[in-house]
Protein backbone atom coordinates (compact mmCIF):
# COMPACT_ATOMS: atom_id res chain seq x y z
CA UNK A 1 -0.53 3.92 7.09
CA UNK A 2 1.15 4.72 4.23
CA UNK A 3 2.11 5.08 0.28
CA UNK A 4 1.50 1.42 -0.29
CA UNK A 5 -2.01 1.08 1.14
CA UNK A 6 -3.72 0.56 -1.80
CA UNK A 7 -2.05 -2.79 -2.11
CA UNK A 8 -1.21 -3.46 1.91
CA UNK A 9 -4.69 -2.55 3.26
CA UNK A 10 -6.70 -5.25 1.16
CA UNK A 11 -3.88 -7.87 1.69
CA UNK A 12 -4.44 -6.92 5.66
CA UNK A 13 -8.07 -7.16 5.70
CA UNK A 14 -7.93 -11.04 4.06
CA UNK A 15 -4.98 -11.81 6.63
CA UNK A 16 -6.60 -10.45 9.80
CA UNK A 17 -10.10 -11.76 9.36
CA UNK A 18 -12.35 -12.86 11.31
CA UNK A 19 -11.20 -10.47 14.05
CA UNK A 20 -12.59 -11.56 17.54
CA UNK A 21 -13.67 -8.74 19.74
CA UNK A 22 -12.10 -6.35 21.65
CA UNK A 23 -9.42 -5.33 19.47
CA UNK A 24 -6.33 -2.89 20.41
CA UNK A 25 -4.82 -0.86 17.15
CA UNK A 26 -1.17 0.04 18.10
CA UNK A 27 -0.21 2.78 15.80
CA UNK A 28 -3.42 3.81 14.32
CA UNK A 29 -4.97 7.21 14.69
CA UNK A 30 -8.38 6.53 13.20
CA UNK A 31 -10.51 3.46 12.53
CA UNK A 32 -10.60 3.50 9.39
CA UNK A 33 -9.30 0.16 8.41
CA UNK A 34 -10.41 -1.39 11.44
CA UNK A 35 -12.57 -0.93 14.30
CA UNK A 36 -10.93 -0.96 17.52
CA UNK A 37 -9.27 1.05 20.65
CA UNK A 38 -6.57 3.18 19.13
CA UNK A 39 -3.06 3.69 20.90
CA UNK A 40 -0.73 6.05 19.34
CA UNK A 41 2.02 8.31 19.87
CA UNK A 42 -0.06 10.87 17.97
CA UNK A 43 -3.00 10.63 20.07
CA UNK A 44 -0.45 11.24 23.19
CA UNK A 45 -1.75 7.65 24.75
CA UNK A 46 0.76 5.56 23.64
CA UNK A 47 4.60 5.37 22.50
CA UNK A 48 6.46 2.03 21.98
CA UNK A 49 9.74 2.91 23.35
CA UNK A 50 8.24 3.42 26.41
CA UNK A 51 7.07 0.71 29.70
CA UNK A 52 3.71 1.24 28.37
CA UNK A 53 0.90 -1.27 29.27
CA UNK A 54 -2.73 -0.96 28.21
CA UNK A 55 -5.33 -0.63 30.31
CA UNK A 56 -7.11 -3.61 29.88
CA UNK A 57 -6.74 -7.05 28.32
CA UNK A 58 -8.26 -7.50 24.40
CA UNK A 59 -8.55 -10.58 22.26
CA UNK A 60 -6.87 -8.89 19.27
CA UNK A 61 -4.38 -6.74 18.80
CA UNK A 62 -3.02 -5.08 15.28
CA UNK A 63 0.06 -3.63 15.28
CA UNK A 64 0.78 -1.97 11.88
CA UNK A 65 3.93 -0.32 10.25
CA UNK A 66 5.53 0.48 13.63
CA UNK A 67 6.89 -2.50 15.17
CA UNK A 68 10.38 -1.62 13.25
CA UNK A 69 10.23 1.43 15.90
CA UNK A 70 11.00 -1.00 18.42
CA UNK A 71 14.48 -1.11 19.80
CA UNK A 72 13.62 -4.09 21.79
CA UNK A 73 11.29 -6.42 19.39
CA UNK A 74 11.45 -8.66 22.24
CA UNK A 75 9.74 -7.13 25.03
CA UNK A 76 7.47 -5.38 22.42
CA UNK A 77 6.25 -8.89 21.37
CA UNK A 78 6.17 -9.75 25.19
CA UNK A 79 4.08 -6.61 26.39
CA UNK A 80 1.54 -7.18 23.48
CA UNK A 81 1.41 -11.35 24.69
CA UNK A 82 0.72 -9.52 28.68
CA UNK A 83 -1.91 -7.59 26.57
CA UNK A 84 -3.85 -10.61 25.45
CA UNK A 85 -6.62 -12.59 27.20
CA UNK A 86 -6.29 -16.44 26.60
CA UNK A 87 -6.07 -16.96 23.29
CA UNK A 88 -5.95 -13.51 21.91
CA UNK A 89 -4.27 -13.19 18.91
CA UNK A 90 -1.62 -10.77 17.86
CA UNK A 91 -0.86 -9.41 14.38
CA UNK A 92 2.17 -7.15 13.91
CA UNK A 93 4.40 -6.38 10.59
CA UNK A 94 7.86 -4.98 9.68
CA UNK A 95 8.83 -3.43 6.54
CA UNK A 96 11.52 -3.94 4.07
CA UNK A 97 12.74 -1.63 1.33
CA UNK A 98 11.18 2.16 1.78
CA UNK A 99 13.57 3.83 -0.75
CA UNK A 100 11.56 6.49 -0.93
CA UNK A 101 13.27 7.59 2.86
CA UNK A 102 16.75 7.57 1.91
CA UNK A 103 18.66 9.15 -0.74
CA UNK A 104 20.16 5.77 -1.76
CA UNK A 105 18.37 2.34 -1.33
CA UNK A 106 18.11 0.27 1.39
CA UNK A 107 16.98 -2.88 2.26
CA UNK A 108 17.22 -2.44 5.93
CA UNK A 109 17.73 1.17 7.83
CA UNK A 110 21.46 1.77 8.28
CA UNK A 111 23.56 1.95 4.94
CA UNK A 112 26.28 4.62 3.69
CA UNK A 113 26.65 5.74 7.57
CA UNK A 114 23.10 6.87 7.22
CA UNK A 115 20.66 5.96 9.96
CA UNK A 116 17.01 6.70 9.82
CA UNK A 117 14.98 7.78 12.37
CA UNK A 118 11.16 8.84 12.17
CA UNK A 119 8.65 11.47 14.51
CA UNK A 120 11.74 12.45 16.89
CA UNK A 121 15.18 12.03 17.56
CA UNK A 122 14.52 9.03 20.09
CA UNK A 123 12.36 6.91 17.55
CA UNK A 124 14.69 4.82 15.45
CA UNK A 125 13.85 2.50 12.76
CA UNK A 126 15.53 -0.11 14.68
CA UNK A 127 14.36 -3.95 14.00
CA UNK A 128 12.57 -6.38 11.49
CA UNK A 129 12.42 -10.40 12.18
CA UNK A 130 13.49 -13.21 10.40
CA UNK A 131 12.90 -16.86 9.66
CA UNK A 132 14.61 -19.08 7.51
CA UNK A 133 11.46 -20.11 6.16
CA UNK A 134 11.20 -16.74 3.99
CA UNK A 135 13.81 -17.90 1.75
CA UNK A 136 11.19 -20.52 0.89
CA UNK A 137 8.62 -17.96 -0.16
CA UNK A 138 7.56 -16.78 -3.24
CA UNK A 139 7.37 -13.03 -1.78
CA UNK A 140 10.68 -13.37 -0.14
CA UNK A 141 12.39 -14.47 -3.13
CA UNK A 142 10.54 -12.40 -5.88
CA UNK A 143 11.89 -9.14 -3.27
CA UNK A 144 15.83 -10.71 -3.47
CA UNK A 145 15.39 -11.00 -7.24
CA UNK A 146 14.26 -7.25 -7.49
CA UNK A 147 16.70 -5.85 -5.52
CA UNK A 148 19.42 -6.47 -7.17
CA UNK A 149 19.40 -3.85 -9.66
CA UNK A 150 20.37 -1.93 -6.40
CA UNK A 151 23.60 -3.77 -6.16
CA UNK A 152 22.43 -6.58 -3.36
CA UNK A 153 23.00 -9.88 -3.54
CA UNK A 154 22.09 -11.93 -0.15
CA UNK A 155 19.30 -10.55 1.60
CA UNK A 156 19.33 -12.30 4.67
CA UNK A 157 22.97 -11.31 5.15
CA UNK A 158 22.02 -7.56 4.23
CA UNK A 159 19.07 -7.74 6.58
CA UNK A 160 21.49 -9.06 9.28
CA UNK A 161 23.82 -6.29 8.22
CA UNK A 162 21.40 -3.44 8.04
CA UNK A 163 18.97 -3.30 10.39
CA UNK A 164 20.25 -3.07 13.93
CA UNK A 165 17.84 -5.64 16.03
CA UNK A 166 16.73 -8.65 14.00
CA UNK A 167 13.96 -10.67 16.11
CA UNK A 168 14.52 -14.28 15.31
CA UNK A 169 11.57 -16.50 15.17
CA UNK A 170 12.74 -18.38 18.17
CA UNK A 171 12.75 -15.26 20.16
CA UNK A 172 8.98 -14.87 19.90
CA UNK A 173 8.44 -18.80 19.76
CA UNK A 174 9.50 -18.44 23.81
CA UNK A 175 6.94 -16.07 24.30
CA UNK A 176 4.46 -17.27 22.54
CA UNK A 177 4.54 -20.74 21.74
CA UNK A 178 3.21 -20.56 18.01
CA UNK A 179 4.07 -18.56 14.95
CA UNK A 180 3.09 -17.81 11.40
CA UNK A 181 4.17 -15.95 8.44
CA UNK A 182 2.87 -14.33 5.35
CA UNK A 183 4.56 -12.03 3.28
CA UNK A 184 3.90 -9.52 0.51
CA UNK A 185 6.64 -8.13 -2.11
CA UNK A 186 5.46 -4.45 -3.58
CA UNK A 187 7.48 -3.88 -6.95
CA UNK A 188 5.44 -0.26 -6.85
CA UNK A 189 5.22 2.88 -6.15
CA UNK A 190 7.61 1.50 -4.01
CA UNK A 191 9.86 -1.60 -3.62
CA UNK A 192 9.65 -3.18 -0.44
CA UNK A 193 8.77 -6.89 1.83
CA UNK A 194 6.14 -6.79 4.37
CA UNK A 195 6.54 -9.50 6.71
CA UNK A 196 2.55 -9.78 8.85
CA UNK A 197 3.44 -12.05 11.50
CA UNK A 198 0.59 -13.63 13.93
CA UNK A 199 0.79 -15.72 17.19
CA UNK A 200 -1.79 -16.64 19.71
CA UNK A 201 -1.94 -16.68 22.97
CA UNK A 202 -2.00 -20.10 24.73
């Protein structure tokens, strides 16, 4: 987790409730925040750039603040569906903003010829995902309205422009079949867009 869970973790816990039994955790260390079989690259049982598959099939899996590791959103989203019993439900998120990693701001990961990369030189902060329905929401726009005092204008086009694999909603619409959205704008410590996505498994 991070420097914004005193706002994330609550909004998470309203989002991903009531959680149906067995759950996966992708990217968690401890159970802190929820209860559940933890994979991560920390515990040396689990890394996302890899042809991992778990060992058995859950009805939930929550997959926090590492999906943006992913240089193939795709067949992350796909291995996580393979993951599911009939309909399981998957919850995964991507972050937007995180000036607090870069010496200038960005929006997205790659700005200035500066590319971020996180826990070794393989691990990339390579994707986020993108509807056109955020530019409906309040969230979406309230983070576009803030950002400008950092010299941005269009998001979507600096999204497209910054991060280096945007998952499109259609994408995981042909793996999964359903799709929703909620977002959360942070205007401190740290300004950023969290984008929780959740599908379930037909």
């Amino acid at each position: 987790m991070g420097v914004s869970d005193i706002i994330v973790i609550p909004f998470y816990k309203k989002k991903i409730s009531p959680i149906q039994f067995p759950v996966a955790l992708l990217g968690f260390t401890n159970n802190n925040v929820f209860k559940g079989d933890l994979y991560d690259r920390n515990i040396g049982n689990w890394e996302i750039n890899s042809e991992w598959k778990l060992p058995k099939l859950y009805n939930t899996i929550i997959c926090t603040r590492c999906a943006y590791f992913a240089k193939d959103p795709k067949d992350f989203i796909a291995r996580c569906y393979n993951s599911l019993q009939p309909n399981g439900i998957l919850y995964v998120d991507w972050g937007l903003g995180d000036h607090w990693r870069f010496k200038n701001y960005k929006v997205g990961w790659v700005k200035d010829g500066e590319q971020e990369y996180a826990y070794g030189n393989n691990n990339y902060l390579w994707s986020c995902i993108f509807s056109e329905k955020f530019t409906e929401n309040p969230h979406y726009q309230q983070f576009e309205k803030e950002i400008k005092r950092y010299g941005y204008s269009d998001l979507k086009k600096s999204i497209m422009e910054e991060v280096p694999s945007v998952l499109s909603e259609a994408e995981v619409l042909s793996v999964f079949g359903n799709i929703n959205f909620d977002l959360l704008c942070i205007r401190e410590p740290y300004l950023q867009l969290y984008i929780l996505m959740s599908s379930k498994k037909d």
